[in-house]
Protein backbone atom coordinates (compact mmCIF):
# COMPACT_ATOMS: atom_id res chain seq x y z
CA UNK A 1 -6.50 -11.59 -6.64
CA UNK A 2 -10.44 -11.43 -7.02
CA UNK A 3 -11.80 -8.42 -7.25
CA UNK A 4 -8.42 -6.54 -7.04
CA UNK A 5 -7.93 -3.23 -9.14
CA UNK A 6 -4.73 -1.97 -10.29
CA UNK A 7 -5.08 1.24 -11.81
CA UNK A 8 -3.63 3.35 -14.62
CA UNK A 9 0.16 3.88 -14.59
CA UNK A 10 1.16 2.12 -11.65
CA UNK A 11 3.83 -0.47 -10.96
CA UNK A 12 4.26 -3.17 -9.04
CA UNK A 13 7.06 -4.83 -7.66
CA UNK A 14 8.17 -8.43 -7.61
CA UNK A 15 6.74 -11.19 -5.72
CA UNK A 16 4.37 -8.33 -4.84
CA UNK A 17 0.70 -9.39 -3.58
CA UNK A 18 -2.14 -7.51 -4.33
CA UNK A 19 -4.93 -8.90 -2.19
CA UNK A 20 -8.81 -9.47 -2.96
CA UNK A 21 -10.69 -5.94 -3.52
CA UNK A 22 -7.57 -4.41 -3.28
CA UNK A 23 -7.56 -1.14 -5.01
CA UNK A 24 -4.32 0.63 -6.40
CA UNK A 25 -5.01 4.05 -7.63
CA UNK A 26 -3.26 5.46 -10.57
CA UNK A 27 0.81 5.97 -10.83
CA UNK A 28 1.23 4.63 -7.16
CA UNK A 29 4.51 2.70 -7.26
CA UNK A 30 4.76 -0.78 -4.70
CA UNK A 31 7.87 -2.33 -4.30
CA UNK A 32 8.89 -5.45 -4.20
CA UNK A 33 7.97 -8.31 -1.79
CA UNK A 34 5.10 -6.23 -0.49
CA UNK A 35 1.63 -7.24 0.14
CA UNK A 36 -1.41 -5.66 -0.13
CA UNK A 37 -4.10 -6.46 2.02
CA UNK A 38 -7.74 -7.36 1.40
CA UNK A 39 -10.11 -3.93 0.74
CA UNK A 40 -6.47 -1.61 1.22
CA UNK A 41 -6.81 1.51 -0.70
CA UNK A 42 -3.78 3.61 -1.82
CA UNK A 43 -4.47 6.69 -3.64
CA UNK A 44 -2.91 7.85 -6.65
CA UNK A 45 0.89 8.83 -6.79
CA UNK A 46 1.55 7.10 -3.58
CA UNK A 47 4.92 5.45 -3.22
CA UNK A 48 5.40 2.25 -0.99
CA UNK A 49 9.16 0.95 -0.21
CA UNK A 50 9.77 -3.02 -0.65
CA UNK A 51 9.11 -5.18 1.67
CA UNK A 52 6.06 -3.50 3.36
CA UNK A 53 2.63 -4.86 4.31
CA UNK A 54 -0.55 -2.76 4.45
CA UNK A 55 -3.29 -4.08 6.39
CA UNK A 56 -6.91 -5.65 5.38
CA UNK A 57 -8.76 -2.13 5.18
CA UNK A 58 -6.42 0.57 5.58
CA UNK A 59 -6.65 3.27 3.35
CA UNK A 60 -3.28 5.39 2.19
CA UNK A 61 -4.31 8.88 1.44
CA UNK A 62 -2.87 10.61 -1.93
CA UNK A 63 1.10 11.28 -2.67
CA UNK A 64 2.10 9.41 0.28
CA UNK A 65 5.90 7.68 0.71
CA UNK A 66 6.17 4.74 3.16
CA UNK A 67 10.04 3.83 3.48
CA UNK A 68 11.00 -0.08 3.41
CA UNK A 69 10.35 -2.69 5.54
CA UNK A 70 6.80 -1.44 7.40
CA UNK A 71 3.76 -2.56 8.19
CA UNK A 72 0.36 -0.86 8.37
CA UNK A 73 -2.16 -2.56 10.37
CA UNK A 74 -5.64 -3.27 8.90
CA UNK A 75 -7.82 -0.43 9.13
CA UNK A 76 -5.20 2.31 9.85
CA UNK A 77 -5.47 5.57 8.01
CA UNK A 78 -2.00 7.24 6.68
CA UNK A 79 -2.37 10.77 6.36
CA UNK A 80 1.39 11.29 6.10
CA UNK A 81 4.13 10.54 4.51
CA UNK A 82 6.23 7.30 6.96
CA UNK A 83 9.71 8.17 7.21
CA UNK A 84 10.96 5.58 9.44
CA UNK A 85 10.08 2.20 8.95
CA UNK A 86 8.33 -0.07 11.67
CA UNK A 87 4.78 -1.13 13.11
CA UNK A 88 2.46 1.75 12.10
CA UNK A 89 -1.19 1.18 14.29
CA UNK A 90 -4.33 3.28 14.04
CA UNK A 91 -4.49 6.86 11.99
């Protein structure tokens, strides 16, 4: 979408969305049937599982994992790696 950056290395899924001023840092892998919100940020080497949505805003720190089927809500802050997939609110 507009404005959405998708960085060296990385790979993205099938009927994957990467929203408007998205921003996809190098060799992050998304899987597929995920979307990524407006202004989400997910640093470099980060992996994210298929069917997950990340939030307008939220902001996935550096060599995280987030397992399949979860959702991170706009604006939340993942410091850590999400092991058990679900409805992840807040930092």
């Amino acid at each position: 979408m507009h404005n959405a950056m998708v960085n060296a290395d990385a790979k993205i899924g099938k009927h994957t969305i990467i929203n408007t001023g998205a921003n996809v840092e190098h060799d992050v892998v998304v899987g597929n049937f995920c979307h990524i919100s407006i202004n989400a940020v997910i640093g470099g080497s980060t992996k994210i599982g298929n069917s997950c949505f990340i939030g307008g805003g939220a902001f996935i720190y550096n060599n995280i994992s987030i397992v399949n089927n979860t959702i991170i809500s706009a604006g939340a802050v993942v410091r850590k790696d999400v092991t058990e997939n679900g409805i992840y609110i807040g930092d």
